[in-house]
Protein backbone atom coordinates (compact mmCIF):
# COMPACT_ATOMS: atom_id res chain seq x y z
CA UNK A 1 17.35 -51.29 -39.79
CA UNK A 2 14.36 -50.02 -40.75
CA UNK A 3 13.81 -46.94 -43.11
CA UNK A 4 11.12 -44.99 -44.65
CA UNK A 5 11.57 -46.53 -48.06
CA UNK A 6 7.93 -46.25 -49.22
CA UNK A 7 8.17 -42.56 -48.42
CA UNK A 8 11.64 -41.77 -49.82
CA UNK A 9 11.07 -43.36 -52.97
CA UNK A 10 7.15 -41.73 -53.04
CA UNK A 11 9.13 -38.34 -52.48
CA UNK A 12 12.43 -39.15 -55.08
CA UNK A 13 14.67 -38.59 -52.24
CA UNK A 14 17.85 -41.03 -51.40
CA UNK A 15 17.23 -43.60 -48.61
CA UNK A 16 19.54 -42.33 -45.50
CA UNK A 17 20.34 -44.54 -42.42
CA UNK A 18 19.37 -43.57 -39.26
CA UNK A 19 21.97 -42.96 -36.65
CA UNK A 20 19.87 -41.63 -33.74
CA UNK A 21 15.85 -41.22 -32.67
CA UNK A 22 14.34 -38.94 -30.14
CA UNK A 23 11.36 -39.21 -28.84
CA UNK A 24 9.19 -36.19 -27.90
CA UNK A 25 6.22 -37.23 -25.12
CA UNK A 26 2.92 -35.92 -25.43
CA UNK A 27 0.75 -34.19 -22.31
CA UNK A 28 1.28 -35.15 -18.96
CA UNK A 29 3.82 -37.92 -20.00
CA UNK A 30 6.95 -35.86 -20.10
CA UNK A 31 8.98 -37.52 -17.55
CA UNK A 32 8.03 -41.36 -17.54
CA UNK A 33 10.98 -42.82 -19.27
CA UNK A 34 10.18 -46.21 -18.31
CA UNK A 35 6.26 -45.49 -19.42
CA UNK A 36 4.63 -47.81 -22.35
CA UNK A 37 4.68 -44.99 -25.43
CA UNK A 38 8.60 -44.87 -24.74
CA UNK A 39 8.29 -48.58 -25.07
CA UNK A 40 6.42 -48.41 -28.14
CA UNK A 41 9.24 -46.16 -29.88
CA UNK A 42 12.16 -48.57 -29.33
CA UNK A 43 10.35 -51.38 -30.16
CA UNK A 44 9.59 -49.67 -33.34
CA UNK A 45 12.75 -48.72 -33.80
CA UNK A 46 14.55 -51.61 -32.96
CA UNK A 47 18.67 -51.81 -33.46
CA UNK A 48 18.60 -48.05 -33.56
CA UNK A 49 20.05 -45.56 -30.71
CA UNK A 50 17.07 -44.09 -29.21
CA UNK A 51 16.97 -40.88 -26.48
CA UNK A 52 14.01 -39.72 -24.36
CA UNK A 53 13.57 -35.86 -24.14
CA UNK A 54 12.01 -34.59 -21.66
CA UNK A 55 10.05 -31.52 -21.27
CA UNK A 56 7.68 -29.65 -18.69
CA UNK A 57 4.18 -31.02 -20.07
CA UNK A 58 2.77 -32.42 -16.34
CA UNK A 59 0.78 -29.46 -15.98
CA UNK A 60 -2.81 -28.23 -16.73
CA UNK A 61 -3.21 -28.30 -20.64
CA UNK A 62 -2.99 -24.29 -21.17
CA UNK A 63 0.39 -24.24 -19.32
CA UNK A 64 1.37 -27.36 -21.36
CA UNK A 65 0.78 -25.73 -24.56
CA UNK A 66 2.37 -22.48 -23.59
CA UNK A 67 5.68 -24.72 -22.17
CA UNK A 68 5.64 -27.07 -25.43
CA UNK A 69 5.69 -23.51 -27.39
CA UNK A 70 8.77 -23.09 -25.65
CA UNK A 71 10.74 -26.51 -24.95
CA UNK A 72 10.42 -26.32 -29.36
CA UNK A 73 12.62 -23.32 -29.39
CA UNK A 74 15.21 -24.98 -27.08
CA UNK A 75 14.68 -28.17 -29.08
CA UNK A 76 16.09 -26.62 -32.03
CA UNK A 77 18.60 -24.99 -30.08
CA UNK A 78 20.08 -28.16 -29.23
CA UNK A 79 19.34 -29.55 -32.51
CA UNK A 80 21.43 -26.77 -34.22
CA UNK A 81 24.25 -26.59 -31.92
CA UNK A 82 25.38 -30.47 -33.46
CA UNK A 83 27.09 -30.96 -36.40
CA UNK A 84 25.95 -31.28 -39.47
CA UNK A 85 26.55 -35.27 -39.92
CA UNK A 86 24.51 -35.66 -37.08
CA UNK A 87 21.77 -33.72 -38.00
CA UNK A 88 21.27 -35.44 -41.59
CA UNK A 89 21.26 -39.12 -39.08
CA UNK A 90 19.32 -37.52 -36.41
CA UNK A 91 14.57 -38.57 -36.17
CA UNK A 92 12.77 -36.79 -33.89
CA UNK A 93 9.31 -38.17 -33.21
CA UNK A 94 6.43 -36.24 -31.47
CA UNK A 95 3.23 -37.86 -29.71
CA UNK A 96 0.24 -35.28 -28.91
CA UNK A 97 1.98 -31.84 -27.88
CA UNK A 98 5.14 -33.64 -28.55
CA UNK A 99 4.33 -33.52 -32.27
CA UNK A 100 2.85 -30.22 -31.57
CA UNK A 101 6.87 -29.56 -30.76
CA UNK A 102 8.66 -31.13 -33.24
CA UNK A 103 6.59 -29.08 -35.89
CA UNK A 104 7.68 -26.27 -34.17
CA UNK A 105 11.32 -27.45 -34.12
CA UNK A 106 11.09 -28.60 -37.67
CA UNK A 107 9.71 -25.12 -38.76
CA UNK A 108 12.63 -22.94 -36.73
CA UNK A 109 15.12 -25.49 -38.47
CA UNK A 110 14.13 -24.97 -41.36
CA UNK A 111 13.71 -21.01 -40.90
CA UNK A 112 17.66 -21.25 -39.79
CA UNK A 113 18.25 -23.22 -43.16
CA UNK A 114 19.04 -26.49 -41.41
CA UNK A 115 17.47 -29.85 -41.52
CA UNK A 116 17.42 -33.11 -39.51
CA UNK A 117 16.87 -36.40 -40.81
CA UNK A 118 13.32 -36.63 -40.46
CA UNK A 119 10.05 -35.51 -38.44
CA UNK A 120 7.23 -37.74 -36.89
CA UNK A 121 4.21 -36.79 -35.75
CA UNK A 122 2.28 -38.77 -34.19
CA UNK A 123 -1.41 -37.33 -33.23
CA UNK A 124 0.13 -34.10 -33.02
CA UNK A 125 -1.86 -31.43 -31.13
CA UNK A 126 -1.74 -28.73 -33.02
CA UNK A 127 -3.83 -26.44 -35.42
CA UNK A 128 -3.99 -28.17 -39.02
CA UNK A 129 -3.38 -24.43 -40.36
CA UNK A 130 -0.82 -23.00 -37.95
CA UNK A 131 1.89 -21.45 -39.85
CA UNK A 132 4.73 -23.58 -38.42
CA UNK A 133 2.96 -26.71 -40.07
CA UNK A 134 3.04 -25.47 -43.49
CA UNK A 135 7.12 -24.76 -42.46
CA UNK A 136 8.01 -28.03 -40.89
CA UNK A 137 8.90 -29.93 -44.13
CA UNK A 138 11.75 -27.53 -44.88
CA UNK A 139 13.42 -28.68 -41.68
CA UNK A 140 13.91 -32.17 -42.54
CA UNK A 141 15.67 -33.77 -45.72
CA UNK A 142 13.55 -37.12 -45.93
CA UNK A 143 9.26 -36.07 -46.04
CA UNK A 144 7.96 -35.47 -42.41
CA UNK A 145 5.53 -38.08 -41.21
CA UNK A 146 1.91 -37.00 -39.67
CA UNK A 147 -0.06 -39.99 -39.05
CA UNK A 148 -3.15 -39.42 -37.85
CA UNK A 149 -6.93 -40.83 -36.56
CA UNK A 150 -10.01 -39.04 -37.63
CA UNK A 151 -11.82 -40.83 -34.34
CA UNK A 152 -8.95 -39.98 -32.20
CA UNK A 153 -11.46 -39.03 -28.81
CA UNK A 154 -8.85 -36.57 -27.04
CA UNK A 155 -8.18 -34.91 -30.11
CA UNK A 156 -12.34 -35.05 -31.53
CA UNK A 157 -13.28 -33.77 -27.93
CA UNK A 158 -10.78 -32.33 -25.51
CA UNK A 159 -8.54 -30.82 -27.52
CA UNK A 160 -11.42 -28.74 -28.81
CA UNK A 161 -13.08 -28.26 -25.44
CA UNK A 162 -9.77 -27.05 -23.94
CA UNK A 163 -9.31 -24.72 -26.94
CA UNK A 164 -7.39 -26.50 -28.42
CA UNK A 165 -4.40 -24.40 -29.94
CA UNK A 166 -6.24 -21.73 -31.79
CA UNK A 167 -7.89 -24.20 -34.80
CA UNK A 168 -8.89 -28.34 -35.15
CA UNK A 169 -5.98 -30.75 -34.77
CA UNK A 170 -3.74 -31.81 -37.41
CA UNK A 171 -3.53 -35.04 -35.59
CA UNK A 172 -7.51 -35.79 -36.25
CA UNK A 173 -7.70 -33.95 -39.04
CA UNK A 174 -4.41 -33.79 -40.86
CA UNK A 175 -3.53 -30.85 -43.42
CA UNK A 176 -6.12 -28.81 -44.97
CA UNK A 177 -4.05 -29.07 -48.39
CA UNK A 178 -0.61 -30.52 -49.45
CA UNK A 179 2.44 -29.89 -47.89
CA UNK A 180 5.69 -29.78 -49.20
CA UNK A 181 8.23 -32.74 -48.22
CA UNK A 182 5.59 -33.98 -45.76
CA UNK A 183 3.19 -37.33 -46.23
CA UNK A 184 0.46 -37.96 -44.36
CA UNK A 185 -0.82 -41.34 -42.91
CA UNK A 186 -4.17 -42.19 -41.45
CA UNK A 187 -4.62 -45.10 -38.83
CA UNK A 188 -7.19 -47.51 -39.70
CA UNK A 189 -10.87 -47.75 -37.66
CA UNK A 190 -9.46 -51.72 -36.70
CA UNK A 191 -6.12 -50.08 -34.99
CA UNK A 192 -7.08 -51.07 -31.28
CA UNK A 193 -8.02 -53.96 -32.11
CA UNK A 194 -4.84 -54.46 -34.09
CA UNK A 195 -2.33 -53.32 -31.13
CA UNK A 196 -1.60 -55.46 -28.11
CA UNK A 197 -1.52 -53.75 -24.69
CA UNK A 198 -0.20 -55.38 -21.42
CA UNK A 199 -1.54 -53.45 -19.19
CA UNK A 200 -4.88 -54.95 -17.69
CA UNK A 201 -7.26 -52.17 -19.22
CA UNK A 202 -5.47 -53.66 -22.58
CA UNK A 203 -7.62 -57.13 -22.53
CA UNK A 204 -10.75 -54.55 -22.99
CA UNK A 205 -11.67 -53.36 -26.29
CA UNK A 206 -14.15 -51.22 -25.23
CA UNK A 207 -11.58 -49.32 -22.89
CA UNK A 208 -9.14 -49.52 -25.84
CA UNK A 209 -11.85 -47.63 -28.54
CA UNK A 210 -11.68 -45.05 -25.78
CA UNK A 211 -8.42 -44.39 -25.07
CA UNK A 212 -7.16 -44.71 -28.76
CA UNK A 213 -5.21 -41.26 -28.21
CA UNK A 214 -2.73 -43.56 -26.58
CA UNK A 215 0.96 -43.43 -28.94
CA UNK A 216 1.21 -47.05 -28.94
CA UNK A 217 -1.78 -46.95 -31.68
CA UNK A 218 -0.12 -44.86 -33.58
CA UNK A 219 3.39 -46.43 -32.99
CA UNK A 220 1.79 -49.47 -34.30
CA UNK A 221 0.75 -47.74 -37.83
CA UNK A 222 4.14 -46.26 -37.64
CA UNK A 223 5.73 -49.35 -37.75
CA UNK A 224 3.57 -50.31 -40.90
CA UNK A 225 5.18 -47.20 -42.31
CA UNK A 226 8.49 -47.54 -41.61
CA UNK A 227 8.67 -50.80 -43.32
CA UNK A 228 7.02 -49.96 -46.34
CA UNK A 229 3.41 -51.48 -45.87
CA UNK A 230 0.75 -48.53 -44.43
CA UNK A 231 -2.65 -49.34 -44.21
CA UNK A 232 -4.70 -48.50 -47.15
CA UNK A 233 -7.04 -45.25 -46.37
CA UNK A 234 -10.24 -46.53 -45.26
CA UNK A 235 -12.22 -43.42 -45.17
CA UNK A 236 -12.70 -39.71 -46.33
CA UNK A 237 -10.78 -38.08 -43.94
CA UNK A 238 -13.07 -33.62 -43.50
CA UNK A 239 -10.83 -30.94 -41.91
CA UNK A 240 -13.42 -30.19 -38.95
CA UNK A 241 -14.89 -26.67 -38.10
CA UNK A 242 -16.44 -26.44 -34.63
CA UNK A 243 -16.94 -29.59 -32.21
CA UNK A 244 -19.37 -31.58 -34.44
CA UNK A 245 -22.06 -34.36 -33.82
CA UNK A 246 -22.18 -36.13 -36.74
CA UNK A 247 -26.24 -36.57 -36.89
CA UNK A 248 -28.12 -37.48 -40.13
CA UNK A 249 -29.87 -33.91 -40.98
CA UNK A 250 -33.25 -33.88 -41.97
CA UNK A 251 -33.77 -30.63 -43.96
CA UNK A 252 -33.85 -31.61 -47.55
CA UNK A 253 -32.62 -28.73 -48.69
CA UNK A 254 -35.89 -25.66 -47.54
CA UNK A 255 -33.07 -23.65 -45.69
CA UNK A 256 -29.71 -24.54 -47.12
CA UNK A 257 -27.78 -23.40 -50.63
CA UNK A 258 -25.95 -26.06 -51.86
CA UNK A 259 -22.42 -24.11 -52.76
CA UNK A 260 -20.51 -27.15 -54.09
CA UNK A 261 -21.14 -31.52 -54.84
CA UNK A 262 -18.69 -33.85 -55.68
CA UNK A 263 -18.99 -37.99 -55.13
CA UNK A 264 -21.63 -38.05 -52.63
CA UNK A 265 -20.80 -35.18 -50.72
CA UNK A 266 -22.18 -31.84 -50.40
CA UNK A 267 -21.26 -28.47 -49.51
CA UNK A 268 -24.20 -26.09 -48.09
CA UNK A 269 -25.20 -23.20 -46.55
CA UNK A 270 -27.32 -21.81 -44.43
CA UNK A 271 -29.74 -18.84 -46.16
CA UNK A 272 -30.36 -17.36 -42.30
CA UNK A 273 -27.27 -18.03 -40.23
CA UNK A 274 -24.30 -17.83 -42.89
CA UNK A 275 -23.06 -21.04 -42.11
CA UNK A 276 -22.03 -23.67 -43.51
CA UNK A 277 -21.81 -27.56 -43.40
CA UNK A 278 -20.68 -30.59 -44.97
CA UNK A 279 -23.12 -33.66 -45.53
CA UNK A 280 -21.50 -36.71 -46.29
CA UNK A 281 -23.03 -39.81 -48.05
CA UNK A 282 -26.19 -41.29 -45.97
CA UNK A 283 -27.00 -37.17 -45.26
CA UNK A 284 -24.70 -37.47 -42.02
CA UNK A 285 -23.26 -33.93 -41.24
CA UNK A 286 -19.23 -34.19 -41.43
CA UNK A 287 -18.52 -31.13 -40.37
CA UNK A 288 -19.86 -27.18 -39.92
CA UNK A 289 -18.29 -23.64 -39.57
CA UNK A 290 -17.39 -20.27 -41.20
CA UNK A 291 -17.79 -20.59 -45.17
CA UNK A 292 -13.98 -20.22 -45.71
CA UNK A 293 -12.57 -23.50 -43.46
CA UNK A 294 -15.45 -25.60 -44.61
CA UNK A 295 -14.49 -24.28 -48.19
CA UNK A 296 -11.07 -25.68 -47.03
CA UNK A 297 -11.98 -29.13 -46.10
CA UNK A 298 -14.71 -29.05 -48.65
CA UNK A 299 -11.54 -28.92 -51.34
CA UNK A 300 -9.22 -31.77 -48.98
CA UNK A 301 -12.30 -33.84 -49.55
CA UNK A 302 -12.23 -33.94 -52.96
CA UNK A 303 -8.51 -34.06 -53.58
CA UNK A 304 -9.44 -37.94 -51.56
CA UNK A 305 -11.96 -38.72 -53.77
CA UNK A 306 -11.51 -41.53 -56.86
CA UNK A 307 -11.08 -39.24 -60.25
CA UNK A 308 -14.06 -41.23 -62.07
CA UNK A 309 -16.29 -39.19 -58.42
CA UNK A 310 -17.99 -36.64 -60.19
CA UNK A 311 -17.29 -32.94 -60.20
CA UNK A 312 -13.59 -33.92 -59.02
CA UNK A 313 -11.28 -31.50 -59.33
CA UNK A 314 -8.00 -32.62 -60.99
């Protein structure tokens, strides 16, 4: 049976078996219980009891939102009404707006001072700063997993463009800081490649790149997880601001302060506008907005960076 043994033991908590996993689907996959990301979660968790729950998510993507906001709350109705025992057995693990709901459930859970086993979420579609994320690790007793994809395209485009949830995913960007009793995993830039798909669109790896938002990607990482071997972080992973276009910028510095510099990276504003932007290594803009959120994911940036990067904070 597979456990999260790398995590327990990264968190100092005692290794629990599992006893039963529900799965949360994301958008407009709420209903398809024979559908391939189902198929992904028992294969991943093999030998272990695993339950479907369905919600109303085949709608457009503002009722979607507004019915994930509420199939959470009964969630953790149902959730609460077990006993304790199964609670402290019970996973529940999230894909898009089903992540977006089992932060949500984790959060009221842990608001009602009562835990499950443990939270996935897997590109979850929800605002990296919404108040139920910095809650959700008080409603499980092993850390909550986010694993998520900087280049995810829903979540780097759509999500945004639909307007999003009222701030940039936590499933492209992750966390602005720490949380407490939660770990967070990135999927590496080979994971299409790296995940075999029957379907007939799966034998292209073009069409694969662009529909990377697909669980089974993530399911795959998951797996890696689960058994103790993630993939080592390939890449600064920057909070985002508005919908960016990561261009090399060619002002060398004539209309910008530079506020902050650590490892390669700078932080800098703009003298006329106010804002501000993040230029990576190679003078590629990461990422622009208000002062205070780029401050934010100015600060996650160099909480990823070596300790020998200069300027580091420790």
């Amino acid at each position: 049976m597979k456990t999260a043994i790398m995590a327990i033991l990264a968190a100092g908590i005692a290794a629990a078996a599992r006893a039963e996993v529900w799965y949360v689907p994301g958008w407009n996959r709420t209903t398809e219980t024979n559908g391939l990301a189902y198929a992904s979660c028992t294969n991943t968790f093999k030998g272990e009891a695993c339950a479907f729950w369905g919600w109303d998510g085949d709608r457009s993507w503002p009722a979607s939102a507004a019915n994930a906001d509420a199939a959470a709350k009964r969630l953790a109705g149902e959730i609460a009404s077990t006993d304790a025992a199964f609670r402290s057995g019970l996973v529940i693990v999230g894909h898009s707006l089903g992540g977006r709901i089992v932060a949500r459930t984790l959060a009221e859970l842990s608001r009602r001072g009562m835990k499950v086993g443990q939270g996935i979420l897997l590109a979850p579609a929800i605002p990296m700063d919404d108040p139920d994320v910095a809650q959700m690790g008080g409603g499980c007793e092993r850390p909550a997993i986010v694993v998520v994809n900087p280049e995810d395209t829903v979540l780097k485009y759509g999500y945004d463009l639909a307007g999003g949830g009222g701030g940039p995913s936590l499933g492209r960007n992750g966390s602005p800081a720490a949380l407490a009793n939660v770990l967070e995993y990135a999927v590496p830039e080979t994971i299409t490649d790296e995940t075999e798909i029957d379907a007939a669109w799966g034998r292209s790896a073009a069409l694969k790149r662009v529909c990377n938002h697909l669980a089974s990607f993530y399911f795959t990482e998951l797996g890696r997880i689960l058994d103790g071997k993630p993939s080592a972080p390939a890449r600064v992973r920057v909070p985002q601001g508005r919908i960016n276009l990561e261009w090399k910028v060619l002002d060398a510095g004539v209309w910008w302060d530079v506020l902050d510099a650590c490892g390669g990276w700078k932080l800098e504003r703009n003298i006329v506008t106010g804002h501000c932007r993040i230029v990576g290594p190679g003078r590629k803009r990461a990422a622009w907005g208000p002062e205070g959120r780029m401050r934010i994911s100015f600060h996650k940036i160099r909480s990823q960076l070596p300790p020998e990067a200069p300027g580091r904070e420790e």
